[in-house]
Structures are given as C-alpha cells and as structure tokens.
C-alpha atoms as a PDB file:
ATOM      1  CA  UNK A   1      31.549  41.914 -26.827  1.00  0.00           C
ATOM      2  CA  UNK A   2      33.244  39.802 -29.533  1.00  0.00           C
ATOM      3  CA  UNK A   3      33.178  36.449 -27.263  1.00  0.00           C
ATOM      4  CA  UNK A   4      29.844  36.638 -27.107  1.00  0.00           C
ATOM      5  CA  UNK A   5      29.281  37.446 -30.758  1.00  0.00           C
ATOM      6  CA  UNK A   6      31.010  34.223 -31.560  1.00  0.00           C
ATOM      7  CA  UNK A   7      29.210  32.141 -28.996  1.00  0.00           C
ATOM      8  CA  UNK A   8      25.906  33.698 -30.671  1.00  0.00           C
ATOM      9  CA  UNK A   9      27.371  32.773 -33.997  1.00  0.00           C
ATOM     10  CA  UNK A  10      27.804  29.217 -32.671  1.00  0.00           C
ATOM     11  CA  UNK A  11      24.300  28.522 -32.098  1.00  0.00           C
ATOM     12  CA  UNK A  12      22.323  26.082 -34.346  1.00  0.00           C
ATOM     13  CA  UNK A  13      19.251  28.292 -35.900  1.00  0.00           C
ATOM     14  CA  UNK A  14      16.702  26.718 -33.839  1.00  0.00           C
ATOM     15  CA  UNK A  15      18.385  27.938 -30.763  1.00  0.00           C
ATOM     16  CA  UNK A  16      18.757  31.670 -31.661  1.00  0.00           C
ATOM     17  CA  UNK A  17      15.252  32.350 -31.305  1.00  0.00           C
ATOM     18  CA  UNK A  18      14.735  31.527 -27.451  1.00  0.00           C
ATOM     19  CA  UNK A  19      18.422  33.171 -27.003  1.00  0.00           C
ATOM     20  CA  UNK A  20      16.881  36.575 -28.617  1.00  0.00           C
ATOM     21  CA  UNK A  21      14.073  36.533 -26.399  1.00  0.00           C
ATOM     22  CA  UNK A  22      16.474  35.845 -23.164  1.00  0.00           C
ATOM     23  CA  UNK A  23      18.704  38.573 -24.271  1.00  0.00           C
ATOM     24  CA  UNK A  24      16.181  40.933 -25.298  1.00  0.00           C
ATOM     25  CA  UNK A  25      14.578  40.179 -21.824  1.00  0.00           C
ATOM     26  CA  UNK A  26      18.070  41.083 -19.793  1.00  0.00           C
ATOM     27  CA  UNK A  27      18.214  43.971 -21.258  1.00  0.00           C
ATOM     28  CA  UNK A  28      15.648  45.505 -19.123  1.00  0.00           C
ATOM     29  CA  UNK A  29      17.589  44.782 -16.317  1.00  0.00           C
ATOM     30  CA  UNK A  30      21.338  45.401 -17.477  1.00  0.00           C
ATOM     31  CA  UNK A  31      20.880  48.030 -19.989  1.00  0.00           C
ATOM     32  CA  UNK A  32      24.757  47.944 -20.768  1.00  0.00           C
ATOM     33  CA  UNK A  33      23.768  44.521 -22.885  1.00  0.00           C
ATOM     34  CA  UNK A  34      24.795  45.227 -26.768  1.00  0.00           C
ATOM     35  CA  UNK A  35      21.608  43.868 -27.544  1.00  0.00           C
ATOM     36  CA  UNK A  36      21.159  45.602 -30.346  1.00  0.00           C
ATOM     37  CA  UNK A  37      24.185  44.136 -32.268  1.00  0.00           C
ATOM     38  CA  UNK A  38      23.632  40.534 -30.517  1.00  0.00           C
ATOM     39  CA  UNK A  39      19.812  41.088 -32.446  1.00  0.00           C
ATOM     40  CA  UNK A  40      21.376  41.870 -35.403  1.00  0.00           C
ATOM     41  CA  UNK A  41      23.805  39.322 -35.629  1.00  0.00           C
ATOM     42  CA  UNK A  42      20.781  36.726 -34.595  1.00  0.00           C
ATOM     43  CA  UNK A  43      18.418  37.970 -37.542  1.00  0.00           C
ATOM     44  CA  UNK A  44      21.069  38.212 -39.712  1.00  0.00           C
ATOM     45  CA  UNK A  45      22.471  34.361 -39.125  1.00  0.00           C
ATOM     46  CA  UNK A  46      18.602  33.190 -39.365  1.00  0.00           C
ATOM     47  CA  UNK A  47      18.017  35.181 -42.601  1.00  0.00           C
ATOM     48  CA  UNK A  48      21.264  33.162 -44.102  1.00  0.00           C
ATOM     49  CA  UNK A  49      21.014  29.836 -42.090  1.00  0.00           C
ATOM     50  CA  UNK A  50      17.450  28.391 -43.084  1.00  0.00           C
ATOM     51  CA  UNK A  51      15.693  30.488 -40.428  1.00  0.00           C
ATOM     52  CA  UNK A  52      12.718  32.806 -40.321  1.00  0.00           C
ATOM     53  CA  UNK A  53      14.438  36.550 -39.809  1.00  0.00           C
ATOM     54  CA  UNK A  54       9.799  36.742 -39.113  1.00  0.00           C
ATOM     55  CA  UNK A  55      10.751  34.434 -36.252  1.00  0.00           C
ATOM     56  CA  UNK A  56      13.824  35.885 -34.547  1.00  0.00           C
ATOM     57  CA  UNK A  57      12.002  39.007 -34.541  1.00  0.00           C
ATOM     58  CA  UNK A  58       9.358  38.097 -32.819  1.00  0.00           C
ATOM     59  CA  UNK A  59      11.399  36.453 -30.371  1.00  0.00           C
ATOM     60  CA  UNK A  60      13.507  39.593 -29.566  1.00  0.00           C
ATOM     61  CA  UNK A  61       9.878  41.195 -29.431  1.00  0.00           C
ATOM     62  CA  UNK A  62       8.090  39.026 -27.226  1.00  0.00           C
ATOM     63  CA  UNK A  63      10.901  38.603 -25.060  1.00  0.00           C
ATOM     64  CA  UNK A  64      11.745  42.263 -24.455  1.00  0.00           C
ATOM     65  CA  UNK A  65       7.904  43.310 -23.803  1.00  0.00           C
ATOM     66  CA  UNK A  66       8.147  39.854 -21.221  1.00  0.00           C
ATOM     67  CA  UNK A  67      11.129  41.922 -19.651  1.00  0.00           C
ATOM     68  CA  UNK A  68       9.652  44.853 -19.987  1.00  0.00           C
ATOM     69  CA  UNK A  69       6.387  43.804 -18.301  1.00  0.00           C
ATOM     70  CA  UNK A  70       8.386  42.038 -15.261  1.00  0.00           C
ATOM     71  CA  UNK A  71      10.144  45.456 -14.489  1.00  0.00           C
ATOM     72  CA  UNK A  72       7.319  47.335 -14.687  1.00  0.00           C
ATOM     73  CA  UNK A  73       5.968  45.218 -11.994  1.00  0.00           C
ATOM     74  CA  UNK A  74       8.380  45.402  -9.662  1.00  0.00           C
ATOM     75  CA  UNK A  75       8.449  49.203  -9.926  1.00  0.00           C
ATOM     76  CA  UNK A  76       4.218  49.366  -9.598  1.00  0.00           C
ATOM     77  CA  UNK A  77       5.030  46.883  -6.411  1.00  0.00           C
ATOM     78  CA  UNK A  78       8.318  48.282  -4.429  1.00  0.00           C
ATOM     79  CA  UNK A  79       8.111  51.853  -5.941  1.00  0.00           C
ATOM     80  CA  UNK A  80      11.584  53.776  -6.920  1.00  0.00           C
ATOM     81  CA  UNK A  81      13.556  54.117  -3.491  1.00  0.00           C
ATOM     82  CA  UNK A  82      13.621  50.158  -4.076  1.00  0.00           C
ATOM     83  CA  UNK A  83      14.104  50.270  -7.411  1.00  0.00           C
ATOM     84  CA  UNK A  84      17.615  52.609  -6.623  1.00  0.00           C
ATOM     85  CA  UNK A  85      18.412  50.370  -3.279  1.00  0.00           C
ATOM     86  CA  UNK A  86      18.191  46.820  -5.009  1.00  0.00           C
ATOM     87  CA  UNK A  87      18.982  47.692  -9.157  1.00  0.00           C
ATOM     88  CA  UNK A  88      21.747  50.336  -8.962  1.00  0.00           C
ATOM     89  CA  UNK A  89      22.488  49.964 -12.539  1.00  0.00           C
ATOM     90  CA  UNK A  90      18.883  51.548 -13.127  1.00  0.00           C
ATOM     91  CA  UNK A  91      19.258  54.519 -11.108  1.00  0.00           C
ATOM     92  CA  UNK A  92      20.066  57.350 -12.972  1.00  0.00           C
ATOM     93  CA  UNK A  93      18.903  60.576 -11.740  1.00  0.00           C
ATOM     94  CA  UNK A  94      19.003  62.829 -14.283  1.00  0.00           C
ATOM     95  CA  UNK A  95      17.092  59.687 -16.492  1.00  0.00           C
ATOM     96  CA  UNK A  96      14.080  59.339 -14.234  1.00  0.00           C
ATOM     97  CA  UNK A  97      13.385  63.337 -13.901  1.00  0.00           C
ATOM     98  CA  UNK A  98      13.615  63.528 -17.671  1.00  0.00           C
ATOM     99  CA  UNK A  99      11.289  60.558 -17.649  1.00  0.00           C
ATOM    100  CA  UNK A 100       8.784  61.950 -14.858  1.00  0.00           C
ATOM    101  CA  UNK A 101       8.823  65.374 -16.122  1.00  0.00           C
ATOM    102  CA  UNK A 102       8.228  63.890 -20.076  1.00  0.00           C
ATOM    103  CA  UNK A 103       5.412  61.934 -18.702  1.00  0.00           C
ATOM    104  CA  UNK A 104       4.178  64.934 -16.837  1.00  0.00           C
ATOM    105  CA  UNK A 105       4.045  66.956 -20.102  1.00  0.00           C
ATOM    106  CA  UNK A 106       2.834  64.533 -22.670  1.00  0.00           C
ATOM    107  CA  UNK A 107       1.875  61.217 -20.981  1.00  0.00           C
ATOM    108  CA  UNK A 108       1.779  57.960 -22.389  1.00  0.00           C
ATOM    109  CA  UNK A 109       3.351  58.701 -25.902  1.00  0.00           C
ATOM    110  CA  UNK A 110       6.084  60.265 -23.881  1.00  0.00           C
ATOM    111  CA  UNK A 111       6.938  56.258 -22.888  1.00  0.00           C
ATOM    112  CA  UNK A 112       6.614  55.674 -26.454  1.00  0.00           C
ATOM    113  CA  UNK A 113       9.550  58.279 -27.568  1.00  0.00           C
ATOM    114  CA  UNK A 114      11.967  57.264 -24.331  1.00  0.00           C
ATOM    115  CA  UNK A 115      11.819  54.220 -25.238  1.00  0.00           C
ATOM    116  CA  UNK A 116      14.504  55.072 -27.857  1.00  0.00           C
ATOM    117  CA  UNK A 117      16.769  57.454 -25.955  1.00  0.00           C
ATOM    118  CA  UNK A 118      19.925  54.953 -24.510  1.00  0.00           C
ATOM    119  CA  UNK A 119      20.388  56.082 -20.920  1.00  0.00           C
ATOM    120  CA  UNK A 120      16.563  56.132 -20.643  1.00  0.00           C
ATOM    121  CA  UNK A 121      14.517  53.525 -22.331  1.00  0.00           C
ATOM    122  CA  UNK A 122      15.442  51.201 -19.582  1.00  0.00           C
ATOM    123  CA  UNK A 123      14.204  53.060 -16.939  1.00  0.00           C
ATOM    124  CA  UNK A 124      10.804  53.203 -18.891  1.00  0.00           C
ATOM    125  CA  UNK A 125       9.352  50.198 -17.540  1.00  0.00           C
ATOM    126  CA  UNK A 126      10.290  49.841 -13.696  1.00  0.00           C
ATOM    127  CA  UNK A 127       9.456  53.964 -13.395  1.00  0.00           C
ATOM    128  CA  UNK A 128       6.451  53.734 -15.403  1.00  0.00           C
ATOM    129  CA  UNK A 129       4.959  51.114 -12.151  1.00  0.00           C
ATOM    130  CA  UNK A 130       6.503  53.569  -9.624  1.00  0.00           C
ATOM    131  CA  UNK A 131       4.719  56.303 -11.542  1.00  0.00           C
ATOM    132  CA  UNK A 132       1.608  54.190 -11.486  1.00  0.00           C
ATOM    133  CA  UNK A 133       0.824  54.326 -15.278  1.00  0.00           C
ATOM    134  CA  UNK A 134      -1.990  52.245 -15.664  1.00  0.00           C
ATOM    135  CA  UNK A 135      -0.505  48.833 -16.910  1.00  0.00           C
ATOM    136  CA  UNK A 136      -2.557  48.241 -20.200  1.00  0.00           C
ATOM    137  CA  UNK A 137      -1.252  51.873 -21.585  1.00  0.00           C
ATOM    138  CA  UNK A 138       2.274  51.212 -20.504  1.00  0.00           C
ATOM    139  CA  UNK A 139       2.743  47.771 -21.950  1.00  0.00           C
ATOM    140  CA  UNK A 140       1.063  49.001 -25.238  1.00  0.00           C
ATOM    141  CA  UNK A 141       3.614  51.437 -25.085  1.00  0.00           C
ATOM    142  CA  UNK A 142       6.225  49.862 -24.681  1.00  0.00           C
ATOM    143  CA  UNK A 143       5.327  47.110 -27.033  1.00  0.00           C
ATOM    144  CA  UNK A 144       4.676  49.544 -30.051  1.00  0.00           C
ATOM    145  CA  UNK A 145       7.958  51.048 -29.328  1.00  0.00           C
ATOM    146  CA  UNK A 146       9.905  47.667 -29.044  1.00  0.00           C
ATOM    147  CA  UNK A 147       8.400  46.491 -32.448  1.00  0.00           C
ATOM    148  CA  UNK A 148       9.295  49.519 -34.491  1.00  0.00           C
ATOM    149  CA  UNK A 149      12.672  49.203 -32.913  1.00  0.00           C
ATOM    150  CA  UNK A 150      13.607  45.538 -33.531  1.00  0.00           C
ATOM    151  CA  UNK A 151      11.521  45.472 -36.200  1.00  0.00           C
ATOM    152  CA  UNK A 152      13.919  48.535 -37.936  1.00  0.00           C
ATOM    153  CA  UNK A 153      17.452  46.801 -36.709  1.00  0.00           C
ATOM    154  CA  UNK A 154      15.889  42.941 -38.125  1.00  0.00           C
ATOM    155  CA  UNK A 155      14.527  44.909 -41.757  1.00  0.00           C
ATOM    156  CA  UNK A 156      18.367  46.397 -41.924  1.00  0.00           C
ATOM    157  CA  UNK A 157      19.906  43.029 -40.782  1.00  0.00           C
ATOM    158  CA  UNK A 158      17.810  40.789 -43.034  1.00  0.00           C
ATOM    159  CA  UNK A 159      18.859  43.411 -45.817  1.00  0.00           C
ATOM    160  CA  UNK A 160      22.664  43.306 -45.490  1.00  0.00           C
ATOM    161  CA  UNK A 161      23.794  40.836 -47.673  1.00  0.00           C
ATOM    162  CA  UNK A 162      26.797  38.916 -46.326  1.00  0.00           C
ATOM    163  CA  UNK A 163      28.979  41.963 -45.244  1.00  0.00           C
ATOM    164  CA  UNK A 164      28.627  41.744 -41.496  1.00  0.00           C
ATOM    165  CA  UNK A 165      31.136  44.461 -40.336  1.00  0.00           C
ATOM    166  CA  UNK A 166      29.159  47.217 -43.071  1.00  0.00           C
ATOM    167  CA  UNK A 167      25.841  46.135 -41.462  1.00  0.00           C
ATOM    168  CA  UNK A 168      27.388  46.768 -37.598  1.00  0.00           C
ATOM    169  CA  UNK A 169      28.243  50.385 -38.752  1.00  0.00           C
ATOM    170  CA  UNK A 170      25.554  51.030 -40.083  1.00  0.00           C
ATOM    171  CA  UNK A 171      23.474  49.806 -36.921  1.00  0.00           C
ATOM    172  CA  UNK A 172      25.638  52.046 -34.911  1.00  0.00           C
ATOM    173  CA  UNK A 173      24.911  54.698 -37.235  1.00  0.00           C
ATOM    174  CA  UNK A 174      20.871  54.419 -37.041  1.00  0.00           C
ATOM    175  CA  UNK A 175      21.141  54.397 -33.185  1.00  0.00           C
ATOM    176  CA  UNK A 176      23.225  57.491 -33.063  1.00  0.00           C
ATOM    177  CA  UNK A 177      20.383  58.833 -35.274  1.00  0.00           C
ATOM    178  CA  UNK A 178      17.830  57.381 -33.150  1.00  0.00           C
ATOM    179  CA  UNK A 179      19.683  58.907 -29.831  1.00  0.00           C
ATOM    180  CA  UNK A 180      19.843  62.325 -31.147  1.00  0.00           C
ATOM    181  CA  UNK A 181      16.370  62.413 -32.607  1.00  0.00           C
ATOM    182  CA  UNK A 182      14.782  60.986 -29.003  1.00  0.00           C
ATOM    183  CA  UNK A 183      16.912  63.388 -26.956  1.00  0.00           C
ATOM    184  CA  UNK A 184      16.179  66.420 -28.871  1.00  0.00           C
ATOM    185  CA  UNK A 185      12.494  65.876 -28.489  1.00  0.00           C
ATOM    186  CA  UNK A 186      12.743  64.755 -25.113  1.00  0.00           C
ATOM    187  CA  UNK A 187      15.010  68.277 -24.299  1.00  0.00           C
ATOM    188  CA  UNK A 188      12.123  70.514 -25.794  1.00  0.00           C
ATOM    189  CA  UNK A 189       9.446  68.959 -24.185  1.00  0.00           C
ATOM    190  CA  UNK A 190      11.247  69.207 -20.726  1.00  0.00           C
ATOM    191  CA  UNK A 191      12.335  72.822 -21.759  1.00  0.00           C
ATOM    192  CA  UNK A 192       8.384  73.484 -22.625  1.00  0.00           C
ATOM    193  CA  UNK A 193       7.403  71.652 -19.255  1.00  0.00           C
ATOM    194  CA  UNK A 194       9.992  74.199 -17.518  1.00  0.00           C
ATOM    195  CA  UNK A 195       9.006  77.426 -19.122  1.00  0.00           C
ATOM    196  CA  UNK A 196       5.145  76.281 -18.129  1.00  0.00           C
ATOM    197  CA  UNK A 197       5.767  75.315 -14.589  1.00  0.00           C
ATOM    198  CA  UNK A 198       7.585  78.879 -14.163  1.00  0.00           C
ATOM    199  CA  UNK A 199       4.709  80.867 -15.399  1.00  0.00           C
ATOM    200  CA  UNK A 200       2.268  78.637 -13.135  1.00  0.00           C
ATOM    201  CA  UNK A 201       4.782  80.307 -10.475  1.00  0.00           C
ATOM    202  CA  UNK A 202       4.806  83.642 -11.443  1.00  0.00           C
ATOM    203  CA  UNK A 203       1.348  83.674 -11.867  1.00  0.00           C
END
C-alpha cells in the first residue's frame, strides 16, 4: 500500500479529485482497494495543499455511486451465476446469503446498513440488480450510505492537523467500529429472519 500512498501524495491538487473518483469507482469491483486510507490521504493533502476537502469529497462520492451504479447493472443484466463466473473476487457465499436474507427481512434500508460491513458492502450493488431491487431505491441507497461514509472519513481527515500516521489509526479504528456495529445488526436481523422462517415451518 505505501507505493501507492506516495504516488497519491505526488499528485498536484487538481489531479486528486478525478483520482478519488477513479479509485472510489474500482472499489466496487476490487473490494481489496485501501480506499479508505487512499481517501483519506486525498482529503487530507487537499485540505493542506490549496484544495477544497468540499471537492475531493464529492469526487470520492460521485465516483463510488458511478461504480456503484455500473455494478448494479451488470448484476440486474447477467444475474449472479455471471456475476460468480466472470468477477470471482465478488463471490462470497456466505456475503450474498447474509445480503439476500437482510434484504428479505428489512428491504431497502438493509442495503443502506451493508453498505458498511467490509466483506459485504461490495456485493451490495451487483446483488442488489440480480435481486432485482428496483434501481431508483438501490442507488438512493447506496448513495446515502456512500455520503455518510466518505463524508465521516473526509470530516476526520480534514480535522487531523498535520499528524498523518495518528489520523491512519484512527481511520482504522472508526472502521473496526463501523465493522462491528454493521455485523452485529446484520447477525440479529438474519438470526430474527431464521427464528421466523422456522416458525413459518412449524406452523
């Protein structure tokens, strides 16, 4: 990761912005991206270079809900037996029937919370077209859940002061947070979805 945090670091201000959105973009596809660091590296040199930190947020938005958008499509058009042929690095099987049975339970705000589980949030978009969520809802989703995200990491990197290494760990620290809060709800709404189905069964 560190060659590519100094390449980032290389970049003239008015570059960063475009490279947000392209890396916030990829990360849709290749989920094992550090974009979150790479983000807060980019707000972080804008906020203390003459940049807008406004701006290389709303490239890291725009650009993620772009990605977003472009993987939900192809799951809505070649469905999830593609989606596990062609993108290996999305197919994660206990993910998706976490996903499906979240989305079973609680719908579209069930998007909203995976969205911030790593392991997960990237299969949000190309399962959410296999799943056939109607596209308006899931892009509203996902774009509500993108800008509390990035907007959180670009507040805490635009906050920082000049110590870069304290504001990594405590980036780090907020996703563990993050990661623990989103799987805990995501485990007692599949528990709840469980205990449901069963007494559908029984009854």
């Amino acid at each position: 990761m560190a060659p590519l945090l100094d390449w980032f670091a290389g970049l003239p201000v008015v570059v960063l912005y475009p490279a947000l959105a392209i890396l916030a973009a990829l990360e849709n596809v290749f989920p094992p991206l550090p974009t979150d660091t790479v983000v807060a590296l980019g707000t972080w040199l804008a906020a203390r270079g003459n940049g807008s930190a406004i701006l290389a947020f709303l490239g890291t938005w725009v650009g993620n809900v772009a990605g977003a958008g472009a993987m939900y499509a192809v799951g809505r058009r070649h469905g999830a037996g593609w989606i596990h042929r062609r993108l290996p690095v999305l197919s994660d099987a206990a993910g998706e029937a976490r996903l499906t049975a979240l989305y079973s339970r609680y719908g579209i705000p069930a998007l909203v919370v995976s969205r911030f589980i790593p392991g997960v949030r990237a299969l949000v978009p190309p399962f959410a077209g296999a799943l056939k969520v109607p596209a308006l809802s899931a892009m509203l989703a996902m774009a509500f859940a993108s800008a509390i995200w990035y907007g959180f990491i670009s507040w805490i990197a635009y906050r920082a002061g000049t110590d870069w290494d304290a504001l990594t760990r405590r980036i780090a620290h907020s996703g563990r947070i993050t990661a623990v809060v989103g799987t805990a709800i995501v485990a007692v709404a599949v528990l709840a979805w469980l205990v449901r189905r069963r007494k559908r069964s029984a009854a």
